[in-house]
C-alpha atoms as a PDB file:
ATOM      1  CA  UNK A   1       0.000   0.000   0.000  1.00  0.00           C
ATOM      2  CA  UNK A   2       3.029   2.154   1.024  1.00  0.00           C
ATOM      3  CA  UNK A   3       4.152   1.671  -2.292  1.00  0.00           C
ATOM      4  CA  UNK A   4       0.984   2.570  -4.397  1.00  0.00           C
ATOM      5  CA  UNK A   5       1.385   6.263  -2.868  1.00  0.00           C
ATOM      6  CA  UNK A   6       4.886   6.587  -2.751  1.00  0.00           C
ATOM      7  CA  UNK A   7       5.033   5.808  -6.674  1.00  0.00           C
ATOM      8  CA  UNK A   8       1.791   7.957  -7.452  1.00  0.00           C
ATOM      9  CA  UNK A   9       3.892  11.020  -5.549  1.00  0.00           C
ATOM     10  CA  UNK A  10       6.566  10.171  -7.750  1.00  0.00           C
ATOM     11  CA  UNK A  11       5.051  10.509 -10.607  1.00  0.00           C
ATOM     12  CA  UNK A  12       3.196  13.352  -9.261  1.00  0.00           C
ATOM     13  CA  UNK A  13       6.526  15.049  -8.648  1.00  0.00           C
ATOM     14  CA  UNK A  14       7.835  14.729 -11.859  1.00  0.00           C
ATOM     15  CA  UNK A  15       5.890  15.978 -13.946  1.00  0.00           C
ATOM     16  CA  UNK A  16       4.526  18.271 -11.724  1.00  0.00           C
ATOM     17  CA  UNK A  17       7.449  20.315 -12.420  1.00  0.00           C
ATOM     18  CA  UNK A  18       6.138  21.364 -15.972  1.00  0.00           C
ATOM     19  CA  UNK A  19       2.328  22.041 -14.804  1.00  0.00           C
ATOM     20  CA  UNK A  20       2.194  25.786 -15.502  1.00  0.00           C
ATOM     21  CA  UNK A  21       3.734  25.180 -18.944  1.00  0.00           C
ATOM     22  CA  UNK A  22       1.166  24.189 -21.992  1.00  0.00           C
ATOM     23  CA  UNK A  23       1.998  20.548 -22.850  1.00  0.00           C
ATOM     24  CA  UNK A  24       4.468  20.306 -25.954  1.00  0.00           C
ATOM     25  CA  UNK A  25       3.485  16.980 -26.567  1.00  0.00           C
ATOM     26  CA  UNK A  26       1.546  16.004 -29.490  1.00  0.00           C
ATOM     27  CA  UNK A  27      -2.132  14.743 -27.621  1.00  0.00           C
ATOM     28  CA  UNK A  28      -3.451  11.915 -29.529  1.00  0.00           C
ATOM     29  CA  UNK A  29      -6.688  13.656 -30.485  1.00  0.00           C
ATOM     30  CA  UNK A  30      -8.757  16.690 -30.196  1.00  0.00           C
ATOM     31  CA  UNK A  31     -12.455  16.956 -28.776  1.00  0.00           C
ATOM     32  CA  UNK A  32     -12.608  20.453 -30.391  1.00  0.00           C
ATOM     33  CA  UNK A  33     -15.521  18.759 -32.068  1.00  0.00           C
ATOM     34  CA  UNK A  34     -17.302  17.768 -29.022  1.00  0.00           C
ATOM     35  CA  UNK A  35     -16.596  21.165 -26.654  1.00  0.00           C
ATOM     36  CA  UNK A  36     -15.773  24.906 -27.876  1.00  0.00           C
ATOM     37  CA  UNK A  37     -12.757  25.737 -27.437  1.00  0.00           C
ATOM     38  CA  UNK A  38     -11.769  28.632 -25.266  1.00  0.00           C
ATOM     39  CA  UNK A  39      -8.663  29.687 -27.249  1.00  0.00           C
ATOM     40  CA  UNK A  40     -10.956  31.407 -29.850  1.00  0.00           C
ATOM     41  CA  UNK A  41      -7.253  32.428 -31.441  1.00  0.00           C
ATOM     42  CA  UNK A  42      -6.474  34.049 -27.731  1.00  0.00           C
ATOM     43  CA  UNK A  43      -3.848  31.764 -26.197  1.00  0.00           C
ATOM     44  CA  UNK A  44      -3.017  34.156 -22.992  1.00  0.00           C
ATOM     45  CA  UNK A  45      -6.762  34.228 -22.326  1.00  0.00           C
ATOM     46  CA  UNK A  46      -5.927  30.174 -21.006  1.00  0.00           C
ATOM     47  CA  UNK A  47      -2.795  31.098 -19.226  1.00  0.00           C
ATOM     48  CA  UNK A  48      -4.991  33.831 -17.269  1.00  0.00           C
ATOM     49  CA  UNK A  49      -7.254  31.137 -16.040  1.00  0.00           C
ATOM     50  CA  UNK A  50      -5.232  28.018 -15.110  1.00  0.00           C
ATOM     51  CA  UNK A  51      -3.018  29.911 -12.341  1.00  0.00           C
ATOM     52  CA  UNK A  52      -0.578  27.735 -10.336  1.00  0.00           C
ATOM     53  CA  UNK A  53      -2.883  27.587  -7.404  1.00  0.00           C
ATOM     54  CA  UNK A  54      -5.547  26.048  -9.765  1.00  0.00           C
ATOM     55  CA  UNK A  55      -2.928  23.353 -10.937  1.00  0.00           C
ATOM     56  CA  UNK A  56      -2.189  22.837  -7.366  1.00  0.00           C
ATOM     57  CA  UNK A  57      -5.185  22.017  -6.134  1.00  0.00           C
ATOM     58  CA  UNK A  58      -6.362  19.597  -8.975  1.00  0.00           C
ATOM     59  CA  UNK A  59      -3.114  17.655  -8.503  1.00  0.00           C
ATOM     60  CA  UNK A  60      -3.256  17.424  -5.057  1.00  0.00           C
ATOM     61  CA  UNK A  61      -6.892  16.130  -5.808  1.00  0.00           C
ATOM     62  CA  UNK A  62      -6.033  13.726  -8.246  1.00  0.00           C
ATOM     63  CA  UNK A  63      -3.017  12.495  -6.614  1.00  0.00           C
ATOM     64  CA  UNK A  64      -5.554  12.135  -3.645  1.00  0.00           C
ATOM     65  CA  UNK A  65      -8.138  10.253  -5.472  1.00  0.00           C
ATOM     66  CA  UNK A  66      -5.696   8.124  -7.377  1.00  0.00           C
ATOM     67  CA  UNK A  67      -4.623   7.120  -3.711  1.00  0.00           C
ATOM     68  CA  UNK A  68      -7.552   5.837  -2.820  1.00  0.00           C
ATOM     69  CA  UNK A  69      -8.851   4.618  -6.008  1.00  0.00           C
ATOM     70  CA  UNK A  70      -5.648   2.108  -5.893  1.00  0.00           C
ATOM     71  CA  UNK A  71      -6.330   1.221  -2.497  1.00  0.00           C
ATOM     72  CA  UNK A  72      -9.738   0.397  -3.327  1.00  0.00           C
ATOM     73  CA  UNK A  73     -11.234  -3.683  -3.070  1.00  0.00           C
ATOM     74  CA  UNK A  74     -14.851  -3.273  -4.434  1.00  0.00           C
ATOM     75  CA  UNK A  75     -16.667  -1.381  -6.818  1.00  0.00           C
ATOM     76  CA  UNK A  76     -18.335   0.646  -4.082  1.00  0.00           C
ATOM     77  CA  UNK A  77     -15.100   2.025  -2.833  1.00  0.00           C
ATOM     78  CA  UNK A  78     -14.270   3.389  -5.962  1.00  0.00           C
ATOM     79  CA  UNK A  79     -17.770   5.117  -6.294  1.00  0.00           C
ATOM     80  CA  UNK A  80     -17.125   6.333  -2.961  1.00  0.00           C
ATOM     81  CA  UNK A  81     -13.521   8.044  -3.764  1.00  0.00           C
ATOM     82  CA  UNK A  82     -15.425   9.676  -6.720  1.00  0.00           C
ATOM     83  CA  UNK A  83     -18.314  11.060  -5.206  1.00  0.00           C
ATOM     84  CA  UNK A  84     -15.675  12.549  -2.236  1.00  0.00           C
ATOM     85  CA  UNK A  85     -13.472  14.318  -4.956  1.00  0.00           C
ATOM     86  CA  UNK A  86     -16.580  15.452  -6.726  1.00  0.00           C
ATOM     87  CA  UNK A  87     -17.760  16.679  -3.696  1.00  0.00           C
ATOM     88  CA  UNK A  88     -14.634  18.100  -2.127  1.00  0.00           C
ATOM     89  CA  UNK A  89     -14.639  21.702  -0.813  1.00  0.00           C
ATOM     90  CA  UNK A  90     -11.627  23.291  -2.564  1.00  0.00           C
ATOM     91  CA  UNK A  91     -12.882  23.399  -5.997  1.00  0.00           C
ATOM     92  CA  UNK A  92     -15.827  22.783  -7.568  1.00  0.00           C
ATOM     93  CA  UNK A  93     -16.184  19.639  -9.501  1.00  0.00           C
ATOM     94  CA  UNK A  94     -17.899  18.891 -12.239  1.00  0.00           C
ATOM     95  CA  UNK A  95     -17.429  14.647 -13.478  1.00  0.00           C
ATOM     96  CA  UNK A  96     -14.747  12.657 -11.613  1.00  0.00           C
ATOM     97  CA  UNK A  97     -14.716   9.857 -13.345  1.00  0.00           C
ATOM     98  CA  UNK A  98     -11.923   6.072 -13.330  1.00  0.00           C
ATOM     99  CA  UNK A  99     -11.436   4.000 -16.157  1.00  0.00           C
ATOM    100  CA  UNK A 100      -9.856   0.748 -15.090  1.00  0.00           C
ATOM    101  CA  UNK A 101      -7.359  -0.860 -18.069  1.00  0.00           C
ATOM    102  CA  UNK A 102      -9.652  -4.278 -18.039  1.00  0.00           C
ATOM    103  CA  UNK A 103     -12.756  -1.558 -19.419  1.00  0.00           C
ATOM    104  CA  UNK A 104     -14.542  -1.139 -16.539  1.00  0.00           C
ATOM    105  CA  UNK A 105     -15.553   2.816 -15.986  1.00  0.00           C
ATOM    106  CA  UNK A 106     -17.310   4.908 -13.199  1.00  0.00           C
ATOM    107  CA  UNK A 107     -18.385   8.559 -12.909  1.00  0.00           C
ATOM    108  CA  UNK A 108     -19.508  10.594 -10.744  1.00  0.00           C
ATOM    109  CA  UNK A 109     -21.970  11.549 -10.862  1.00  0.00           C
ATOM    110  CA  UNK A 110     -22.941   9.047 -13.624  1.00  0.00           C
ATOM    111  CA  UNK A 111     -23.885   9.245 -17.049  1.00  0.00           C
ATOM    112  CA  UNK A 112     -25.113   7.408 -19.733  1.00  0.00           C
ATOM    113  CA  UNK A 113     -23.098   6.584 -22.804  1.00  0.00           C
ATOM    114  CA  UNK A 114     -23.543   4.593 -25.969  1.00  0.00           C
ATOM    115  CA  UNK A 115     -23.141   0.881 -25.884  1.00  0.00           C
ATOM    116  CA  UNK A 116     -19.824   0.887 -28.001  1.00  0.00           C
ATOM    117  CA  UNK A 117     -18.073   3.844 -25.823  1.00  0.00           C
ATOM    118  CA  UNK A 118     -14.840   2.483 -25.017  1.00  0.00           C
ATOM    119  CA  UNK A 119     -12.985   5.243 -22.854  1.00  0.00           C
ATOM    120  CA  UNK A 120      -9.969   3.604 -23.367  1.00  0.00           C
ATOM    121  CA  UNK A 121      -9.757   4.830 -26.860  1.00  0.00           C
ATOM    122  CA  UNK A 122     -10.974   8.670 -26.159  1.00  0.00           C
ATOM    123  CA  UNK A 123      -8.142  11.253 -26.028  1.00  0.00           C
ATOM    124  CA  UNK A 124      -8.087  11.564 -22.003  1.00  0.00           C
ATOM    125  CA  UNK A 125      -7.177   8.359 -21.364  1.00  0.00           C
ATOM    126  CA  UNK A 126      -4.437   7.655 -23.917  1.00  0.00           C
ATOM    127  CA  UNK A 127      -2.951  10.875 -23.199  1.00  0.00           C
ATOM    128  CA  UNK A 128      -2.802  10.442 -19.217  1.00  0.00           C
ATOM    129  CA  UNK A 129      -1.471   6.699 -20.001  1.00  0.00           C
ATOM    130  CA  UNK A 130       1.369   8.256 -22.345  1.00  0.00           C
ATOM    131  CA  UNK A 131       2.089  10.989 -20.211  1.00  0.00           C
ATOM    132  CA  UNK A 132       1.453  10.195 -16.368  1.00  0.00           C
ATOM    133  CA  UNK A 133      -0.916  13.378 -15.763  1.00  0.00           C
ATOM    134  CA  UNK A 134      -2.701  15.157 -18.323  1.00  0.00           C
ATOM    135  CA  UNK A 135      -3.608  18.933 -18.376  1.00  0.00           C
ATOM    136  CA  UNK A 136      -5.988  18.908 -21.693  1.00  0.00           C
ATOM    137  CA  UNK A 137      -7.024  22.422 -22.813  1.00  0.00           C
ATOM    138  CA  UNK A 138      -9.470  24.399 -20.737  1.00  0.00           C
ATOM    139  CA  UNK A 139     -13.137  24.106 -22.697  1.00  0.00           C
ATOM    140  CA  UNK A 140     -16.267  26.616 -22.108  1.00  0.00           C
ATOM    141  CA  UNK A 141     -18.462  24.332 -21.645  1.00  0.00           C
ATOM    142  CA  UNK A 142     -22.087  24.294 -23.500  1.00  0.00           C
ATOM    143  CA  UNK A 143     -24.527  24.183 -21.356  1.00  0.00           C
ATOM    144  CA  UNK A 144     -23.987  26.757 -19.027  1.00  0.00           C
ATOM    145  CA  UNK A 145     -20.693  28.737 -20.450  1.00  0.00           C
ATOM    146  CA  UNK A 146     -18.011  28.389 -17.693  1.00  0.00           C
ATOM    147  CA  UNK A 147     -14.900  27.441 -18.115  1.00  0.00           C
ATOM    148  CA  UNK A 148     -13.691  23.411 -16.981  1.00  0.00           C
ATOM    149  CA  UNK A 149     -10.437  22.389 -16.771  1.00  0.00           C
ATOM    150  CA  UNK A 150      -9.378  18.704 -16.744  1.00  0.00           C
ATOM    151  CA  UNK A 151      -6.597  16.758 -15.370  1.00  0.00           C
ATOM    152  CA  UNK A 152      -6.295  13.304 -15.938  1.00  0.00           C
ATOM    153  CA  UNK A 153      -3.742  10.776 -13.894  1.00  0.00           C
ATOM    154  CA  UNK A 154      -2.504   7.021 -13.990  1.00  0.00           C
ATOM    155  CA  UNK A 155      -3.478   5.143 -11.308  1.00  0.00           C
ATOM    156  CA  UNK A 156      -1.114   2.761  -9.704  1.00  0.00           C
ATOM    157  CA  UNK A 157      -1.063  -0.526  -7.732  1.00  0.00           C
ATOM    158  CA  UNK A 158       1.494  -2.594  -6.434  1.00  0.00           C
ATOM    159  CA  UNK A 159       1.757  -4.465 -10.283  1.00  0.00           C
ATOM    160  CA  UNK A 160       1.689  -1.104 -12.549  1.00  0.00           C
ATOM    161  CA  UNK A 161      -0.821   1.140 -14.191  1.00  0.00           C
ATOM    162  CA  UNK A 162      -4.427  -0.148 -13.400  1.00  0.00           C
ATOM    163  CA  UNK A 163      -6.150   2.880 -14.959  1.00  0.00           C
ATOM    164  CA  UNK A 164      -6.943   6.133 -15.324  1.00  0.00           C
ATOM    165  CA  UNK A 165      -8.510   8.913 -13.051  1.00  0.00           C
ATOM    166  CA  UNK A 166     -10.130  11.979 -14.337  1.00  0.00           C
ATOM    167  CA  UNK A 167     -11.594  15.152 -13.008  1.00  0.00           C
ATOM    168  CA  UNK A 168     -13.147  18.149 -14.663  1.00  0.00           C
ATOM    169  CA  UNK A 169     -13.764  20.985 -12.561  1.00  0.00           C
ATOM    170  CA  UNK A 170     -15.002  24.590 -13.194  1.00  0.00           C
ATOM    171  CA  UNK A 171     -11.512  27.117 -13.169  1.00  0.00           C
ATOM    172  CA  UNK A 172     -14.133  30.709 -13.247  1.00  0.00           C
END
């Protein structure tokens, strides 16, 4: 167990140091499709909005929830360490949401999707496996125009990667 959290810190720590820098790595995909995109051809108008206390708190969040996520045995424990990050007081959340590598997923709080939605093949997920934590570009979102900002994060167990923890949460 000792050595679930000391490797998610780890990784945590590493690439923690670039946080406030934009990613310079090529992401696997784009959802510009799916959400508008706040950049609008205004890239300063994202660096005014994720500050460093922002990216502090949803790592120490996800770092957090991938900690108990990894020490989870049942299914209930892991809807339980989603509905307490959702729920946190720090930030507001909007979906925290685990996708385990043998295809199971959970989300708080939970959704609906289509029969043939694999999560391990959406852009999140790939990019948080390929990277260790994954910053994707904040997104105004639709419905009611505020702007989310998700970090994604490989969760660990004693044997390697078992999956992948996400969290969306409102950044205005």
């Amino acid at each position: 167990m000792i050595s679930k959290i000391i490797l998610t810190i780890l990784v945590a720590m590493t690439i923690h140091t670039s946080v406030d820098k934009p990613l310079e790595t090529a992401h696997v995909e784009s959802d510009v499709n799916l959400y508008e995109s706040v950049y609008s051809g205004d890239e300063n108008r994202v660096d005014s909005y994720v500050s460093s206390e922002v990216s502090d708190l949803l790592l120490d969040l996800a770092t957090s929830g991938a900690n108990q996520i990894a020490m989870a045995t049942s299914d209930e424990e892991i809807r339980d360490a989603l509905t307490e990050l959702a729920l946190n007081e720090n930030i507001e959340v909007q979906y925290a949401y685990y996708g385990s590598q043998t295809g199971r997923f959970y989300m708080y709080p939970e959704e609906s999707f289509p029969e043939d939605y694999d999560f391990r093949e959406r852009p999140f997920y790939l990019n948080a496996m390929a990277q260790g934590i994954y910053y994707a570009e904040p997104y105004t979102d639709l419905t009611n125009h505020r702007l989310i900002q998700t970090i994604c994060i490989t969760v660990y167990d004693e044997n390697g990667i078992i999956g992948v923890l996400g969290i969306d949460a409102y950044i205005e």
